[in-house]
C-alpha atoms as a PDB file:
ATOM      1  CA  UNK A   1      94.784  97.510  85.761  1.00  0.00           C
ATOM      2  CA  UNK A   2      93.389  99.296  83.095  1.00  0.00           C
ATOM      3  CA  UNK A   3      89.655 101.089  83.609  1.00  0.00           C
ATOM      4  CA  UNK A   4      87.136 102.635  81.461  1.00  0.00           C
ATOM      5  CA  UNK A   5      86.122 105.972  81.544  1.00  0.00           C
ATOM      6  CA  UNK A   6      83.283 105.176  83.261  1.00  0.00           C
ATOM      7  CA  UNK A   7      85.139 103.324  86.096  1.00  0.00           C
ATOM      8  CA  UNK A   8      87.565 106.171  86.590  1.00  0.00           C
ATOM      9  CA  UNK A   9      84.382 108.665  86.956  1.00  0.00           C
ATOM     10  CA  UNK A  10      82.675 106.582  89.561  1.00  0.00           C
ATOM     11  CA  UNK A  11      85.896 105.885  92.084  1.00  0.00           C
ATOM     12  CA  UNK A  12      86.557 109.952  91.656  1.00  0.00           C
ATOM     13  CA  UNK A  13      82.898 110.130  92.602  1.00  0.00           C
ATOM     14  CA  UNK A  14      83.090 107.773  95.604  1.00  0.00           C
ATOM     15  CA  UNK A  15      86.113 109.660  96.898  1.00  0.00           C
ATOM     16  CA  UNK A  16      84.084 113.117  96.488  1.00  0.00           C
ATOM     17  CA  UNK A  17      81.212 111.701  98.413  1.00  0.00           C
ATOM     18  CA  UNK A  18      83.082 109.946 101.313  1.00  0.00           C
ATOM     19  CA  UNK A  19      85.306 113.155 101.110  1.00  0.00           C
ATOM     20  CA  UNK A  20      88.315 110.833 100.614  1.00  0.00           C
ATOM     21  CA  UNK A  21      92.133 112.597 101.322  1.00  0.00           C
ATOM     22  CA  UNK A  22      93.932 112.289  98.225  1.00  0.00           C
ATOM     23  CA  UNK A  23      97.339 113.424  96.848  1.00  0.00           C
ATOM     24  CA  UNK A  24      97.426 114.665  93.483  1.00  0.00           C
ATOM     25  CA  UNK A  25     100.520 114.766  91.361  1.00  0.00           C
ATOM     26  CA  UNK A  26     100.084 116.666  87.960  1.00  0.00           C
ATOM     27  CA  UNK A  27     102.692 116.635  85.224  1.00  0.00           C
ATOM     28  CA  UNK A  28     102.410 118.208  81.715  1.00  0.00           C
ATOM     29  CA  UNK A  29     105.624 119.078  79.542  1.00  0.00           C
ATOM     30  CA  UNK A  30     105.644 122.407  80.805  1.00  0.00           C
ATOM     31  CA  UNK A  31     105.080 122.067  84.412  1.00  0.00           C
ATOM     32  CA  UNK A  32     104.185 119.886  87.740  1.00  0.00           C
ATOM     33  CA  UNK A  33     102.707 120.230  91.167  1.00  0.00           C
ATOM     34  CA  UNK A  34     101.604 118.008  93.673  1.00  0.00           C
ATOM     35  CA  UNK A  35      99.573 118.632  97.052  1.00  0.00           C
ATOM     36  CA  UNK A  36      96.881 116.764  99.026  1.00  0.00           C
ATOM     37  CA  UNK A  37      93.383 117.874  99.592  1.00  0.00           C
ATOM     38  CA  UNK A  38      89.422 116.733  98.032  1.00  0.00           C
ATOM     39  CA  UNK A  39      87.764 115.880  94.853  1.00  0.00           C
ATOM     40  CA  UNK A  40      85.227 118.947  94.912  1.00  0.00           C
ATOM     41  CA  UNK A  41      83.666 118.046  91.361  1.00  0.00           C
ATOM     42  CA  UNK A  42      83.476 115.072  89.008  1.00  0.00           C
ATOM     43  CA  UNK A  43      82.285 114.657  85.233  1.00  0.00           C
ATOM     44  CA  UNK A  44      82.999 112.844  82.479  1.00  0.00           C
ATOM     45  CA  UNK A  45      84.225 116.346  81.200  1.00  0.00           C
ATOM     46  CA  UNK A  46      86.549 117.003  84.078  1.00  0.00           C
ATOM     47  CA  UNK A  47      87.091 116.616  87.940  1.00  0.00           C
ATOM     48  CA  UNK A  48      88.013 119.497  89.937  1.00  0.00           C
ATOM     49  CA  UNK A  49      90.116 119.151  93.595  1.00  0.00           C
ATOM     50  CA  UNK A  50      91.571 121.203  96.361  1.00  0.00           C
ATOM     51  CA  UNK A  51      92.900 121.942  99.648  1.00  0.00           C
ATOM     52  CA  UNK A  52      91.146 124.674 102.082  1.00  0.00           C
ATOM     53  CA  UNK A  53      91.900 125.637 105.302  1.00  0.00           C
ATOM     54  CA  UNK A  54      88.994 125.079 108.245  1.00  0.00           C
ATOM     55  CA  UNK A  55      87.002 128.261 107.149  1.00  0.00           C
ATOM     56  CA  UNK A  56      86.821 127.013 103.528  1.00  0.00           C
ATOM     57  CA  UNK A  57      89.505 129.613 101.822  1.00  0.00           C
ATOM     58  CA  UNK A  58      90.776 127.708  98.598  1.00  0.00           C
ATOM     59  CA  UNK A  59      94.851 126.972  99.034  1.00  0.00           C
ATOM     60  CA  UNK A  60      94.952 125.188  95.839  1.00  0.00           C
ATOM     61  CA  UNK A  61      93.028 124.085  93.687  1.00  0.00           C
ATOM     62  CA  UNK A  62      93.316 121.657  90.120  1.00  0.00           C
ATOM     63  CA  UNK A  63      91.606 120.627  87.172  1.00  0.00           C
ATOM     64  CA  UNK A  64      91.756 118.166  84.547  1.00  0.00           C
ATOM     65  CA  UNK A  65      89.849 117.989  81.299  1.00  0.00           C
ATOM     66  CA  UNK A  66      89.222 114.121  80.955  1.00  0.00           C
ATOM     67  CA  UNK A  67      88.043 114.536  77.593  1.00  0.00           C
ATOM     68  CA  UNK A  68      91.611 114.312  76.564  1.00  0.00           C
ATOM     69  CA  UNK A  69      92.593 111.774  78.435  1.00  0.00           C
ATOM     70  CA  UNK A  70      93.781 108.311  76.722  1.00  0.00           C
ATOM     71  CA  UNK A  71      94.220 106.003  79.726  1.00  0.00           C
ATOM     72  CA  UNK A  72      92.866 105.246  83.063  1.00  0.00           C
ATOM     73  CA  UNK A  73      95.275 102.932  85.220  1.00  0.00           C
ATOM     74  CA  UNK A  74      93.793 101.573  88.725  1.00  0.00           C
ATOM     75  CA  UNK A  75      96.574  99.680  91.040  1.00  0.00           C
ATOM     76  CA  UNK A  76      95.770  98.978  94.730  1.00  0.00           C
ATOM     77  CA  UNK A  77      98.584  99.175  97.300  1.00  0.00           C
ATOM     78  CA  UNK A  78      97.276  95.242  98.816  1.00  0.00           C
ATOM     79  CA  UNK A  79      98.267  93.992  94.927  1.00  0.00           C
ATOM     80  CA  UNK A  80     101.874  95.522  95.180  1.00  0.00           C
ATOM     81  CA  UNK A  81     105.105  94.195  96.176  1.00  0.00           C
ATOM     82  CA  UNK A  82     105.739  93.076  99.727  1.00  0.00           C
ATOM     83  CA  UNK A  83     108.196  95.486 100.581  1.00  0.00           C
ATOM     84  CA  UNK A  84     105.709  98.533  98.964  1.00  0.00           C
ATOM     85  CA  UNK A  85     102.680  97.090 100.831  1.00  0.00           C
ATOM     86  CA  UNK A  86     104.715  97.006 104.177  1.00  0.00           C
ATOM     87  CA  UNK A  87     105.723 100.884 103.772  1.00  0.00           C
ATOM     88  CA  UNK A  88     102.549 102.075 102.094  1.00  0.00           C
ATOM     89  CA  UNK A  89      99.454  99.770 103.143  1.00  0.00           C
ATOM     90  CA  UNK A  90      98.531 101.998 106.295  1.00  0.00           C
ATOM     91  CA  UNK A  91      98.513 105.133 104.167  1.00  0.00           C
ATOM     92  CA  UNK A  92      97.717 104.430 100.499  1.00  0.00           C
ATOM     93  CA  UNK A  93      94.993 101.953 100.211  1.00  0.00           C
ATOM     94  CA  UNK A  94      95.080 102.996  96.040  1.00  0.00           C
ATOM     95  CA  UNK A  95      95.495 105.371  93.302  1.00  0.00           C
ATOM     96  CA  UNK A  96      94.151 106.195  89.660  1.00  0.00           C
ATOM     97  CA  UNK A  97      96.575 107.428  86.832  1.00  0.00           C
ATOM     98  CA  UNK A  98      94.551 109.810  84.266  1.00  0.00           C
ATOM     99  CA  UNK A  99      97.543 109.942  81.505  1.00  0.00           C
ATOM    100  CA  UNK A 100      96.949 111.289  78.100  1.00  0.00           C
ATOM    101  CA  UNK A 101      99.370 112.828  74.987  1.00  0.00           C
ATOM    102  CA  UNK A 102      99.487 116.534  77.062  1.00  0.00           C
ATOM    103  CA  UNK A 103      99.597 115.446  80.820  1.00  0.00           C
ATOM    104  CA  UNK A 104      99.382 112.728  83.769  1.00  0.00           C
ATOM    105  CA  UNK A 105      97.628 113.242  86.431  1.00  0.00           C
ATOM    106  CA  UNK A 106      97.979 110.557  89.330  1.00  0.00           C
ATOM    107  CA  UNK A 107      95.290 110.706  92.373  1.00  0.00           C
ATOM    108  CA  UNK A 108      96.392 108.674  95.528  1.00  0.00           C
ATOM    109  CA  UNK A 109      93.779 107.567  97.965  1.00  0.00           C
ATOM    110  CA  UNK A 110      95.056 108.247 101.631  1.00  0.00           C
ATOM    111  CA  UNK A 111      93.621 107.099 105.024  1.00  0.00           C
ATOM    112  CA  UNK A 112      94.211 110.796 106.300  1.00  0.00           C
ATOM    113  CA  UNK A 113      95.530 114.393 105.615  1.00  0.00           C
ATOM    114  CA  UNK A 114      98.470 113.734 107.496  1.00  0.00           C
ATOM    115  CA  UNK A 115     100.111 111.449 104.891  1.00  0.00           C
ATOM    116  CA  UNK A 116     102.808 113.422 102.753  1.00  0.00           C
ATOM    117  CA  UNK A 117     101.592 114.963  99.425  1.00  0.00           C
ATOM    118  CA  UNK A 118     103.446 113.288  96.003  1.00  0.00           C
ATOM    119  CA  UNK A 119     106.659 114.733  94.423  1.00  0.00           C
ATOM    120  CA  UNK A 120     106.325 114.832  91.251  1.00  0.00           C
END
């Protein structure tokens, strides 16, 4: 379903505050990366995510200017197909598409850091 701004702000800000796993898939026309990790920062200028090891050194790290963005899709796994609850439902309670003219940026919810990061 689609979500206002506002919407998509306040789920990224639950995750950040339960400190939620998620997998993030990124895609512009240039280039793409996925990995899992945390929402470290949300605004209704941009959110900011990562993965760090134990000791807190940054592995990765992304950021996406919402400004730009044009749409805001919410889906939950419970509200998909049979077959795509039956694989996923243990793993990916839902996800938030951020999709605008210069990128998409997809955030998955998981129920922990050992589910597989996105290919994008």
């Amino acid at each position: 379903m689609i979500i206002s701004p506002d919407e998509a702000v306040q789920l990224l800000g639950k995750w950040k505050s339960e400190g939620t796993p998620v997998s993030i898939a990124l895609r512009t026309d240039r280039a793409s990366m996925s990995f899992a990790g945390f929402i470290t920062d949300v605004s209704h200028v941009r959110i900011r995510g990562g993965r760090f090891t134990p000791i807190g050194t940054k592995l990765a790290q992304f950021e996406v200017n919402l400004e730009t963005a044009e749409t805001f899709m919410y889906s939950e796994v419970r509200e998909a197909d049979e077959d795509i609850r039956e694989q996923l439902s243990d793993r990916v309670p839902s996800l938030l598409s951020i999709s605008s003219h210069e990128f998409q940026c997809i955030i998955v919810e998981l129920t922990s850091m050992n589910t597989i990061a996105l290919d994008v």
